[in-house]
Protein backbone atom coordinates (compact mmCIF):
# COMPACT_ATOMS: atom_id res chain seq x y z
CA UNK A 1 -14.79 -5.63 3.44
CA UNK A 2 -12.63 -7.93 1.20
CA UNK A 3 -9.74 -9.75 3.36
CA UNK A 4 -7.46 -12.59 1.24
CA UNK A 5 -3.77 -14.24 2.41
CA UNK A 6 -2.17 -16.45 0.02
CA UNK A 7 0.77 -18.33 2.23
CA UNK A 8 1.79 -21.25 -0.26
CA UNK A 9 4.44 -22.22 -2.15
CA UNK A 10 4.52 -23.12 -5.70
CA UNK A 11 6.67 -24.10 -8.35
CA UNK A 12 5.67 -26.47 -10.64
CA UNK A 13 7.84 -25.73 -13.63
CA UNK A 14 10.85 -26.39 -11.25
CA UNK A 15 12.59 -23.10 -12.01
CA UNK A 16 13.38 -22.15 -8.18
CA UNK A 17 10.94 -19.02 -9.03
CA UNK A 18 7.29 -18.85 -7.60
CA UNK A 19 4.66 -19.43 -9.94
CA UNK A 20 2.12 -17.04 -7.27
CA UNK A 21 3.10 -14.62 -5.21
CA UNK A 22 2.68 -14.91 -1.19
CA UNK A 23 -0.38 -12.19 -0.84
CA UNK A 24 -1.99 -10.16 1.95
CA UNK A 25 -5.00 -7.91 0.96
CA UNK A 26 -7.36 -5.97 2.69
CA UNK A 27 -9.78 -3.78 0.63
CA UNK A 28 -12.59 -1.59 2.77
CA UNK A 29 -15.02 0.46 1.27
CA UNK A 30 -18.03 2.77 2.72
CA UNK A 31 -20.89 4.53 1.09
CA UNK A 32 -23.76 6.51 2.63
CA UNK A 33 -26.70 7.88 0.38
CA UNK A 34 -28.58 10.80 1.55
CA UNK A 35 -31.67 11.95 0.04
CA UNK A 36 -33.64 15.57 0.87
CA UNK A 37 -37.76 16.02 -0.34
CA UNK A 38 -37.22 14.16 -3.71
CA UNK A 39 -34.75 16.94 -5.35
CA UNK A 40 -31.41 16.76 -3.66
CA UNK A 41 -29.58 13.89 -3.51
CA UNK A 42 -25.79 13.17 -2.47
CA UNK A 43 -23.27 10.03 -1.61
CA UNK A 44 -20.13 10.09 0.27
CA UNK A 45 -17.75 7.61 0.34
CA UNK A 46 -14.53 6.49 1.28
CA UNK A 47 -11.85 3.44 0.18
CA UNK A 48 -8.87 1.74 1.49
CA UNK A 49 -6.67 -1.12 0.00
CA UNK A 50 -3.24 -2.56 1.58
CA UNK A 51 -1.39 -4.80 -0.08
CA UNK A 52 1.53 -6.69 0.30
CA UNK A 53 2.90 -9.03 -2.53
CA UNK A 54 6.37 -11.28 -2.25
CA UNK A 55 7.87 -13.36 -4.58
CA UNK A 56 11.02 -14.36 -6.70
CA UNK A 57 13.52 -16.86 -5.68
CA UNK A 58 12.61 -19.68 -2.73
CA UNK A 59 15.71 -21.92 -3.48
CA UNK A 60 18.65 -22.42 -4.92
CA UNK A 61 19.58 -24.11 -8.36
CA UNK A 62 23.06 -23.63 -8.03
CA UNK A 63 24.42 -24.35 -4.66
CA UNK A 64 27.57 -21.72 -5.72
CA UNK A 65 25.19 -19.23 -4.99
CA UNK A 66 23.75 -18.16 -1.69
CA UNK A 67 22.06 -14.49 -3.00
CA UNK A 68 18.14 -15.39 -3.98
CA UNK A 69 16.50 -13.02 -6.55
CA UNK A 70 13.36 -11.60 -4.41
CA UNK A 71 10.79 -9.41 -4.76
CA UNK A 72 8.29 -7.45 -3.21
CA UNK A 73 5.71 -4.85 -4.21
CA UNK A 74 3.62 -3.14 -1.31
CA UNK A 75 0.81 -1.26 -1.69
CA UNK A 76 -1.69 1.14 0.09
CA UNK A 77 -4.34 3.38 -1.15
CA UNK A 78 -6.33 5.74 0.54
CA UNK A 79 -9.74 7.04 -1.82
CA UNK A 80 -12.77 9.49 -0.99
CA UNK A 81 -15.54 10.69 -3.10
CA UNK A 82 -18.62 13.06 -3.04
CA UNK A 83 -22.12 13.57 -5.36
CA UNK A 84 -23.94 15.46 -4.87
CA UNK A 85 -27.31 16.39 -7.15
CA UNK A 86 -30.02 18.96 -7.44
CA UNK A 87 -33.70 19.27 -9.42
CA UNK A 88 -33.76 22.74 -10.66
CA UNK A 89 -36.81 22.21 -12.75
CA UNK A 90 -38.82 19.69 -13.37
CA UNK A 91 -40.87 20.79 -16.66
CA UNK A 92 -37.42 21.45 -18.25
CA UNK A 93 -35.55 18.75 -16.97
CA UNK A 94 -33.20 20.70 -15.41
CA UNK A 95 -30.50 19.85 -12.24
CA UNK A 96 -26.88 20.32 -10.76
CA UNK A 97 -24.76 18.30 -10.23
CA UNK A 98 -21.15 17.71 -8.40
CA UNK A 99 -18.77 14.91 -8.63
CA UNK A 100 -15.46 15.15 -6.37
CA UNK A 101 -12.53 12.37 -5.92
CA UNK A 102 -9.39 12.60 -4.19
CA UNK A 103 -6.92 9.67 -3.85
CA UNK A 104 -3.39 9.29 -2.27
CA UNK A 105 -1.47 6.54 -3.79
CA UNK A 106 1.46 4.46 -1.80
CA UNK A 107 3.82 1.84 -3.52
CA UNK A 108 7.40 0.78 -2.57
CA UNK A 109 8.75 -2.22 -4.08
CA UNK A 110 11.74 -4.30 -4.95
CA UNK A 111 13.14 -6.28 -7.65
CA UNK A 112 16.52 -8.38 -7.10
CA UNK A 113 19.25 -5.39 -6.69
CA UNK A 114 16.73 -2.99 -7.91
CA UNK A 115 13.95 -0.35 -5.83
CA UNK A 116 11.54 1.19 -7.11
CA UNK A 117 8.97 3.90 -4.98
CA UNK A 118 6.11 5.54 -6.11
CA UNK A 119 4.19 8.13 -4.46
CA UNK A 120 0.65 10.02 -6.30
CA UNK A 121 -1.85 12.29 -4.93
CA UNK A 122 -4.45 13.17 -7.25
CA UNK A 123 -8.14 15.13 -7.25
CA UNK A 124 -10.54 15.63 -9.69
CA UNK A 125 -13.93 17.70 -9.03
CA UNK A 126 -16.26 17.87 -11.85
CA UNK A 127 -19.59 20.72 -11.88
CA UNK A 128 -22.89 19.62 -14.25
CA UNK A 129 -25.49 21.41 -15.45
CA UNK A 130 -28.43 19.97 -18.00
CA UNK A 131 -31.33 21.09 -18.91
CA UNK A 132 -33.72 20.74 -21.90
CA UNK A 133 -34.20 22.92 -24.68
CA UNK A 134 -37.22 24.17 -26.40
CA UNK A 135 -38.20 20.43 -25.30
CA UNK A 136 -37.32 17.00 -24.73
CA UNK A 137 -36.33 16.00 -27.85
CA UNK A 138 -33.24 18.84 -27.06
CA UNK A 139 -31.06 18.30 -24.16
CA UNK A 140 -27.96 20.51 -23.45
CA UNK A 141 -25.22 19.59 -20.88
CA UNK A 142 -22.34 21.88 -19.91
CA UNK A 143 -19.90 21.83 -17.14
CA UNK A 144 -16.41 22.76 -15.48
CA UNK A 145 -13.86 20.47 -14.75
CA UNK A 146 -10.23 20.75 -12.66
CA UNK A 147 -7.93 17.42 -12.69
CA UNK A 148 -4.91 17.82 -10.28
CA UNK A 149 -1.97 15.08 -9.76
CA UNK A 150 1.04 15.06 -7.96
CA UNK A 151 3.31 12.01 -8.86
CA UNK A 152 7.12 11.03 -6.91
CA UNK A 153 8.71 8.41 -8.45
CA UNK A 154 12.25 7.12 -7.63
CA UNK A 155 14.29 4.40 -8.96
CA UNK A 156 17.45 2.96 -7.82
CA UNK A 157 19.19 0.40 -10.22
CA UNK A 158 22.75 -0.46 -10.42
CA UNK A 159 22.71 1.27 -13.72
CA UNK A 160 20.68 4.28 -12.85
CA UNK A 161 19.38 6.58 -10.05
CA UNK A 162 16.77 8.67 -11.12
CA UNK A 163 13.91 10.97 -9.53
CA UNK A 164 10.90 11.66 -11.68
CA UNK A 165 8.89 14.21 -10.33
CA UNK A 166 5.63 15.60 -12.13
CA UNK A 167 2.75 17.70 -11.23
CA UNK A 168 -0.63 18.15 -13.47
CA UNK A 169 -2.84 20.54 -13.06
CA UNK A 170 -5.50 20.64 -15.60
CA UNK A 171 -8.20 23.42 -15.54
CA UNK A 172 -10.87 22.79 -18.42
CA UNK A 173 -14.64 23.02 -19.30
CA UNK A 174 -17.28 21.45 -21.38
CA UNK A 175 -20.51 21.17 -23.69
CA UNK A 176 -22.72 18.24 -25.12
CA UNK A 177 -26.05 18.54 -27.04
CA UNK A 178 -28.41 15.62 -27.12
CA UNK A 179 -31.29 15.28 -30.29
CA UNK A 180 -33.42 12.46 -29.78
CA UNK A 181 -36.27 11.96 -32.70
CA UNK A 182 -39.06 9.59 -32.26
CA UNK A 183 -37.25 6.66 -30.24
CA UNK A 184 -35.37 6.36 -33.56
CA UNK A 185 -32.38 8.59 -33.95
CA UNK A 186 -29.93 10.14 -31.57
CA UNK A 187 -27.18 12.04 -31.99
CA UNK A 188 -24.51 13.27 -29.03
CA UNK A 189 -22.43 15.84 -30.40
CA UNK A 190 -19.66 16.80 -27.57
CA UNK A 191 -16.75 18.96 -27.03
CA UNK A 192 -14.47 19.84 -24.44
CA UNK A 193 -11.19 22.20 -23.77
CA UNK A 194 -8.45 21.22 -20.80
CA UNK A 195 -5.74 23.92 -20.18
CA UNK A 196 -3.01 21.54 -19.52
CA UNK A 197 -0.09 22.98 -17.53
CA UNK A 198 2.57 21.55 -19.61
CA UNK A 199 1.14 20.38 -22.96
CA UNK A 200 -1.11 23.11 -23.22
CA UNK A 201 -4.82 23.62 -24.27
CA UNK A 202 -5.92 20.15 -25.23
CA UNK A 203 -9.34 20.25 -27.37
CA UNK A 204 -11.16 17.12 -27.50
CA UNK A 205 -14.01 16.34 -29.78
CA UNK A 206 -16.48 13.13 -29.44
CA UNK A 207 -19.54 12.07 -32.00
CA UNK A 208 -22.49 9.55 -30.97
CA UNK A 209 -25.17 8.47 -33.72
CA UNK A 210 -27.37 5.84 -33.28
CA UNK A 211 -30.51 4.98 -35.36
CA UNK A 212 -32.81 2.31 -34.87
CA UNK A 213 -33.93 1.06 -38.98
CA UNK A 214 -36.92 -1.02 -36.60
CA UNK A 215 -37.75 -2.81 -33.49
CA UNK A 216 -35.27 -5.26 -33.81
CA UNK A 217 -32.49 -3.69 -35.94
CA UNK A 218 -30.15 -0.60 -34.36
CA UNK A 219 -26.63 1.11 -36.21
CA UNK A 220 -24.41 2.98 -34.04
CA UNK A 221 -21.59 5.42 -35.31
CA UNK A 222 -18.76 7.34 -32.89
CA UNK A 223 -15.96 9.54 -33.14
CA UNK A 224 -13.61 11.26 -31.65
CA UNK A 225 -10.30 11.82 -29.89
CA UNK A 226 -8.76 11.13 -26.40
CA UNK A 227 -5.19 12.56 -24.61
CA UNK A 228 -3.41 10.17 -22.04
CA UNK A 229 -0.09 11.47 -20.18
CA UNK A 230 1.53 8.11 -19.23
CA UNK A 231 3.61 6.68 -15.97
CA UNK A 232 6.57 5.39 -17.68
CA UNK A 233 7.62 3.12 -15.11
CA UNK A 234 4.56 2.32 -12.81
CA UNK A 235 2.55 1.41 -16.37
CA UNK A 236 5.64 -0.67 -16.90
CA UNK A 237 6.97 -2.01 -13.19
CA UNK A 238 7.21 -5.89 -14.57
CA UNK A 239 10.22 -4.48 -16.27
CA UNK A 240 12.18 -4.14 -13.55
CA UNK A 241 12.06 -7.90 -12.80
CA UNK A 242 14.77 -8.39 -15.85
CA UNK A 243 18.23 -7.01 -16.04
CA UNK A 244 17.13 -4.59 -19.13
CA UNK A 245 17.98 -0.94 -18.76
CA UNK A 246 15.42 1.25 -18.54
CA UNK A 247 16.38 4.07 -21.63
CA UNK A 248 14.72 7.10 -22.13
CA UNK A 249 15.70 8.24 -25.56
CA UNK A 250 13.97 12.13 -25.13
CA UNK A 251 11.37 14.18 -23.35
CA UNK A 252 8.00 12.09 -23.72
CA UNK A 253 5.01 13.52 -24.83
CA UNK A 254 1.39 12.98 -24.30
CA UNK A 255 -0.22 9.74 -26.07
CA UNK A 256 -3.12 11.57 -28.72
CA UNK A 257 -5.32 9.21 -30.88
CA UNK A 258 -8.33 9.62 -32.64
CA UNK A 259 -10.94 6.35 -32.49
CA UNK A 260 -14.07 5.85 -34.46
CA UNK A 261 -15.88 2.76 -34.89
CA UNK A 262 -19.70 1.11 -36.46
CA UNK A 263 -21.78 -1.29 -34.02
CA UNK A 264 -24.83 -3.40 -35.43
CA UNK A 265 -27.28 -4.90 -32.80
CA UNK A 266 -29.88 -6.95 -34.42
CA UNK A 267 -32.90 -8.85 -32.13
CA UNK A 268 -34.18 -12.16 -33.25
CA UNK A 269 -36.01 -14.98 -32.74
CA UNK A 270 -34.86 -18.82 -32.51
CA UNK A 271 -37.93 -21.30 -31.77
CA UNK A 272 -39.75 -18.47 -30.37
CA UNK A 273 -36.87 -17.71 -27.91
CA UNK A 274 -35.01 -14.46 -28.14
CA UNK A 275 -31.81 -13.93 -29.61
CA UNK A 276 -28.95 -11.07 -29.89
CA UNK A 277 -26.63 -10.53 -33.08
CA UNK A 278 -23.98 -7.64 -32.50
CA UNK A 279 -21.10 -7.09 -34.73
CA UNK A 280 -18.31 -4.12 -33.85
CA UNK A 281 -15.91 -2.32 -35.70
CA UNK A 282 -12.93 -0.03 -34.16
CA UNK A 283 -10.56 1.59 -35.08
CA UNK A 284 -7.79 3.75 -33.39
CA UNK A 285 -5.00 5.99 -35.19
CA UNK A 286 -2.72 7.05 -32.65
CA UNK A 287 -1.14 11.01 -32.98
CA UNK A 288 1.44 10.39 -30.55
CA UNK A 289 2.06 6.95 -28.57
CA UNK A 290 4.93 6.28 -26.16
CA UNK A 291 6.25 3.61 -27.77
CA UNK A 292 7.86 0.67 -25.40
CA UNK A 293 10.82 -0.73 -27.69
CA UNK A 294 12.16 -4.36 -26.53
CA UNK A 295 13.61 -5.09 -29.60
CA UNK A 296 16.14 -3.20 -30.74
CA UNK A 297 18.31 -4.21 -27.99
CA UNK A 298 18.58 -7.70 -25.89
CA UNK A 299 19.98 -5.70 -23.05
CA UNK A 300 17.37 -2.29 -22.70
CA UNK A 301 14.23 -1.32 -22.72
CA UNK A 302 14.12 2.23 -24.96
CA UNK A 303 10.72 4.75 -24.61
CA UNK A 304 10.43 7.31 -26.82
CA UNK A 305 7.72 9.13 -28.99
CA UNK A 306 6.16 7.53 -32.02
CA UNK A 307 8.00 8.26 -35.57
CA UNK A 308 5.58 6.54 -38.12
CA UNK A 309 2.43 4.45 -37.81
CA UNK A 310 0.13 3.25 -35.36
CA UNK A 311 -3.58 1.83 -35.52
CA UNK A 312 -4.97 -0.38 -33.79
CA UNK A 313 -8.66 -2.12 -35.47
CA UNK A 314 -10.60 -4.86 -33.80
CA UNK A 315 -13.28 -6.85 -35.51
CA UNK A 316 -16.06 -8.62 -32.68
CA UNK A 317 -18.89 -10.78 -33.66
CA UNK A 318 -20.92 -11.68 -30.71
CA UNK A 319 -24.22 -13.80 -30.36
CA UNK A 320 -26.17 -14.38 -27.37
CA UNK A 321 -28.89 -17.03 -27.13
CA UNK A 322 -31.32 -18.07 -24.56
CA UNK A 323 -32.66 -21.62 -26.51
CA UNK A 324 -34.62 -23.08 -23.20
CA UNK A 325 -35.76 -21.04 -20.22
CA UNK A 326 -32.85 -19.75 -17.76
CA UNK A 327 -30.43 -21.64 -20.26
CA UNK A 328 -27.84 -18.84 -21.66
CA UNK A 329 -25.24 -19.41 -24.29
CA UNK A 330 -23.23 -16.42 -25.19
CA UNK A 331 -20.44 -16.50 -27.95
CA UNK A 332 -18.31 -13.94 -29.05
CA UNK A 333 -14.79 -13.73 -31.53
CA UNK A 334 -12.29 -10.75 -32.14
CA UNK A 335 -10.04 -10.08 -34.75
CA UNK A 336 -6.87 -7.70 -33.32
CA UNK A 337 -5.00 -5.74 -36.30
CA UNK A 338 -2.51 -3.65 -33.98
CA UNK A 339 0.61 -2.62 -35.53
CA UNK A 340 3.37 0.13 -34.20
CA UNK A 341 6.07 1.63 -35.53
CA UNK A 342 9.16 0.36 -33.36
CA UNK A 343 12.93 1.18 -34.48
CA UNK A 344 11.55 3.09 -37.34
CA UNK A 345 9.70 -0.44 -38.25
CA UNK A 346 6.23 -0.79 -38.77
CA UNK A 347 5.32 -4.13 -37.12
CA UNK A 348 2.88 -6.02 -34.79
CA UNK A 349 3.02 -4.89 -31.72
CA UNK A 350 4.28 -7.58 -29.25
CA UNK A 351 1.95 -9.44 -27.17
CA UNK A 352 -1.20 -8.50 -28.43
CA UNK A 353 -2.83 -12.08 -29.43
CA UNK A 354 -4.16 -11.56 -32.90
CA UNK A 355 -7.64 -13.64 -32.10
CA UNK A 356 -9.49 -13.96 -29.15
CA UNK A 357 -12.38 -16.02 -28.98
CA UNK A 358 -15.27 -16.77 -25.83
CA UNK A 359 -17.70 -19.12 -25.16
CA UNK A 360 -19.93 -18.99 -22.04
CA UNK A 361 -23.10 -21.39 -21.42
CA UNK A 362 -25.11 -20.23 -17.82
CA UNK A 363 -27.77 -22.31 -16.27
CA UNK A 364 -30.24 -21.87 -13.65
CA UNK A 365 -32.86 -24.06 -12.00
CA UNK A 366 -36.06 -22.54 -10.87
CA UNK A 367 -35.97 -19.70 -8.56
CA UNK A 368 -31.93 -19.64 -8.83
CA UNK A 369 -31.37 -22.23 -6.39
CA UNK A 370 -28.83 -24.49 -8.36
CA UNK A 371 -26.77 -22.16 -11.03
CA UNK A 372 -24.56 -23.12 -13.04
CA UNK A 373 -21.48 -21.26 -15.15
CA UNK A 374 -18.91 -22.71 -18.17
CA UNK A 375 -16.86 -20.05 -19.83
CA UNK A 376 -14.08 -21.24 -22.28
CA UNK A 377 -11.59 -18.91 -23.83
CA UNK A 378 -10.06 -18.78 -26.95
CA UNK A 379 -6.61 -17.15 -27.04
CA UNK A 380 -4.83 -16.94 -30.34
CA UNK A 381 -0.96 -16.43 -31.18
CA UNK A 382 0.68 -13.17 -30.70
CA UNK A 383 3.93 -11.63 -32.33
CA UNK A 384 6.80 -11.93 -29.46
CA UNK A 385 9.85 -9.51 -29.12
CA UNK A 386 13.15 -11.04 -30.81
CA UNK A 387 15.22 -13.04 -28.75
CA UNK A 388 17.83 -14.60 -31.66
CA UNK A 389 20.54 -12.12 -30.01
CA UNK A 390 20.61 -14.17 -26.92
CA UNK A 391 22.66 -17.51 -25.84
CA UNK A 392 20.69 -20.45 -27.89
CA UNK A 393 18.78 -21.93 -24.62
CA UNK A 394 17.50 -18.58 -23.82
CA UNK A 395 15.79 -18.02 -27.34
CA UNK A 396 11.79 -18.04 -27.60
CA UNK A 397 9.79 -18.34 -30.60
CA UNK A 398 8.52 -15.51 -32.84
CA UNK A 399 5.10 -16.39 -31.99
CA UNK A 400 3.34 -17.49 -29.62
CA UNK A 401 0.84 -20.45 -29.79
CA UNK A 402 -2.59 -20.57 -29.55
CA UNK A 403 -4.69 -21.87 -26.85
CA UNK A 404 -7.85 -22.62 -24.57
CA UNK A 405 -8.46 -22.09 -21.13
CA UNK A 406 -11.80 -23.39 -19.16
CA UNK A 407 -13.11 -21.93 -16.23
CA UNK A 408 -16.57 -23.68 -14.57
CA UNK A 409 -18.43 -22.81 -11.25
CA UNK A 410 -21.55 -24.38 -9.20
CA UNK A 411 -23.61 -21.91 -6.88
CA UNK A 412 -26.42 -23.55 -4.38
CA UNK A 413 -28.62 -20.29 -3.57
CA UNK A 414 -30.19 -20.40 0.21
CA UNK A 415 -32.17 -17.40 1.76
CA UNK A 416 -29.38 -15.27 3.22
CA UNK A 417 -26.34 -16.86 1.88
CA UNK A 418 -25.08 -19.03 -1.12
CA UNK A 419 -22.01 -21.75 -1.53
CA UNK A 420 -20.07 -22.26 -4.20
CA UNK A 421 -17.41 -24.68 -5.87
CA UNK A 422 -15.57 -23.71 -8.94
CA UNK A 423 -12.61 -24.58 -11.15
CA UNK A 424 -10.07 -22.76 -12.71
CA UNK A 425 -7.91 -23.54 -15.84
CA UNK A 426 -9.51 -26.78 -16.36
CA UNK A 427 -7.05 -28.18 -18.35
CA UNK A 428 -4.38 -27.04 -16.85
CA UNK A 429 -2.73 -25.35 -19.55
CA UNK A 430 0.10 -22.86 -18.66
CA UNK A 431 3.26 -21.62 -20.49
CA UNK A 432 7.10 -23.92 -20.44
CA UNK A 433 10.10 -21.74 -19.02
CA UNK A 434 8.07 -18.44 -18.71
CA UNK A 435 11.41 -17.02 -17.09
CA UNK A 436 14.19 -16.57 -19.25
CA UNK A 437 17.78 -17.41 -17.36
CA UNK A 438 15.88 -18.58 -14.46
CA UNK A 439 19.20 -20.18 -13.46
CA UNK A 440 21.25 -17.22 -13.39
CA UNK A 441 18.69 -14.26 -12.11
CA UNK A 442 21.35 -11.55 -11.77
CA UNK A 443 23.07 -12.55 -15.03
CA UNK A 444 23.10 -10.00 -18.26
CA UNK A 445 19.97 -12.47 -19.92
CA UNK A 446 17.50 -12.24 -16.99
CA UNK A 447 13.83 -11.83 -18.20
CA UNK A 448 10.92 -12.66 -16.14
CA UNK A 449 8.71 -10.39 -18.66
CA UNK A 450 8.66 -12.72 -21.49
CA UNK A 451 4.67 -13.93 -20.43
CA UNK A 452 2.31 -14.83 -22.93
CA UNK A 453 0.18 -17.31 -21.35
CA UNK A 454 -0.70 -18.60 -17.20
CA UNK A 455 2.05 -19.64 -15.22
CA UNK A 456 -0.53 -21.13 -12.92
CA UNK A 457 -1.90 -24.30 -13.72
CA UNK A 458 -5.70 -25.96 -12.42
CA UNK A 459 -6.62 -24.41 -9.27
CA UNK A 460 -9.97 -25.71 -7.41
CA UNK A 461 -11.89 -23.11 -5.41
CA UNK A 462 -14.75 -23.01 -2.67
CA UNK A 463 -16.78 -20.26 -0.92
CA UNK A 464 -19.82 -19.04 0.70
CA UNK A 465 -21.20 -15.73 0.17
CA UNK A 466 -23.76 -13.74 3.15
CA UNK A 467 -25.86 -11.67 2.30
CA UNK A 468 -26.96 -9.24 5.55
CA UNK A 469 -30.01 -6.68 5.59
């Protein structure tokens, strides 16, 4: 049980505009584990999240005006699942198995002069069958699948009133073989057919090598491809805080991409403590992609299907060190290449920071009782939409900058329950005028999407965790 209420009011920019929300959550969640002679197995559980968020406008700039931009997005979500597991036999490795989750989705929400609603009920049940073959070094895995989702969304703007209504229903089935060699090579070779009831039968492929040159040294290789059938407008409900237009150019199709990648994991030793090197290498070519265009216009938003190029490749290097006992030190830094064709334009795609960089040091005293936790982030500049069409004090630079955040937390560990006392955004770092036309909210230039950084500055924390058996 998760309970939180956030009642405060901030605004430390001085744009009349909250920097948090107002906030009251409560998340429940149940799970019981059964467990029959050793060879059947199930869970059953059950969710529930409500969710109110308020915002926008607590006072007036100009006094002319007496209207306040608000908003308000409410939420409640209902979930339920059920495993369930059986041995068939033991010598061959061979069991059953049954996944099924169902989920009914609630949101209604409000943005200045604009409501949005949004209403999904989706289920997904999943049937699993493995077994070995010939022996253990073989393993085959096949299964049936059904997805189902029902999805109500409905929009009222002063440009536009619009009901989107969709249902999915996605029949499909599945097999995966498994070789394993000597603890040194393994390959997962997978495939798997969905019958989709409006983009048709939807094959997708998937390739996992991995093979360990020694002890300490490990190459991984994967391919293959993935289908995604987006939510226009819940994916993209910040949008509705501005006074752009929501345009949809055609009938969208479903996102398709194919992704492959190399990983190298190598183990070592540093004064006789051990050490991890891991270096990664993704990429993703995209088939189809809906492609979100806030540049071609100061006044819309446009969606429509890619025409051209889009990839996306990301470069990590990560090291993780443990130089004295209980003393952790884990570094990591990514290189983002991510370009998309917008307005028949092959370009960076907007706010996706082009390095990203972590540093996290973790110590503990003996037997946990003192801990203690540094992480500092690296966040690098990112390519911004075009703002030179608007009014000169509404403009924004074509980049953004770079810059750190530092987070930092101490835990004292008793028996049955812990305290702790952390910091966040240490240096208080957090983006000028993030709201474009904050003075005139229902004016043509209104943007409160424009966010490349935190809007909220160093906040202190405290808290005690129980733990009850």
């Amino acid at each position: 049980m998760h309970g939180e209420i956030y009642d405060f009011e901030n605004d430390k920019n001085s744009d009349s505009f909250l920097d948090m929300p107002k906030t009251k959550q409560i998340n429940l969640f149940n799970r019981w584990k059964f467990k029959f002679k050793d060879k059947y197995v199930s869970q059953l559980g059950i969710k529930i999240l409500s969710e109110s968020r308020n915002g926008g406008q607590f006072k007036n700039i100009d006094k002319s005006s007496v209207l306040l931009y608000k908003l308000g997005i409410n939420t409640n979500r209902y979930e339920a699942f059920f495993k369930a597991g059986a041995s068939l036999n033991e010598d061959r490795d061979a069991s059953i198995g049954f996944v099924f989750n169902s989920s009914l989705h609630e949101l209604n929400s409000y943005f200045g002069l604009t409501n949005y609603t949004g209403n999904e009920q989706s289920l997904t049940g999943n049937l699993i069958y493995q077994t070995n073959v010939f022996n253990s070094e073989n393993k085959f895995n096949a299964g049936l699948s059904y997805n189902y989702k029902n999805t109500d969304e409905e929009l009222n703007a002063t440009y536009l009133d619009t009901n989107i209504y969709k249902t999915e229903s996605v029949p499909g089935f599945f097999v995966q073989y498994t070789y394993s060699y000597n603890r040194t090579f393994t390959a997962i070779a997978g495939i798997r057919s969905d019958f989709h009831n409006s983009f048709g039968n939807l094959i997708t492929p998937r390739l996992h090598l991995k093979y360990n040159l020694n002890e300490n040294n490990s190459l991984k290789l994967s391919g293959g491809k993935g289908y995604r059938n987006a939510d226009i407008i819940a994916e993209n409900i910040g949008l509705l805080a501005s006074s752009k237009k929501l345009i949809f150019k055609e009938n969208l199709n479903i996102e398709q991409a194919w992704n492959y990648g190399i990983s190298y994991t190598k183990f070592f030793k540093l004064f006789t403590r051990k050490g991890t090197f891991i270096v990664d290498l993704f990429r993703t070519d995209f088939v189809n992609q809906i492609i979100v265009d806030m540049d071609s216009r100061y006044d819309q938003v446009s969606f429509y299907n890619l025409n051209g190029q889009s990839y996306s490749n990301s470069f990590q290097v990560e090291v993780i060190l443990e130089p004295i006992e209980r003393f952790e030190i884990n570094g990591a830094f990514r290189l983002n290449d991510v370009h998309t064709t917008i307005n028949e334009k092959l370009q960076l795609k907007p706010f996706v920071n082009k390095y990203k960089g972590m540093l996290a040091l973790s110590y503990a005293t003996k037997f946990e009782k003192w801990k203690f936790d540094f992480t500092s982030q690296y966040i690098g500049e990112a390519q911004l939409p075009e703002t030179n069409m608007l009014l000169e004090k509404y403009q924004r630079p074509e980049k953004s900058p770079d810059f750190f955040i530092i987070h930092a937390q101490i835990t004292r560990q008793f028996k049955w329950w812990n305290v702790y006392i952390g910091v966040e955004n240490l240096t208080n770092f957090t983006q000028a005028n993030p709201i474009i036309a904050a003075d005139n909210p229902f004016g043509e230039y209104f943007d409160s999407t424009f966010l490349w950084g935190p809007i909220i500055g160093r906040s202190i924390y405290a808290g005690i965790r129980l733990t009850i058996k």
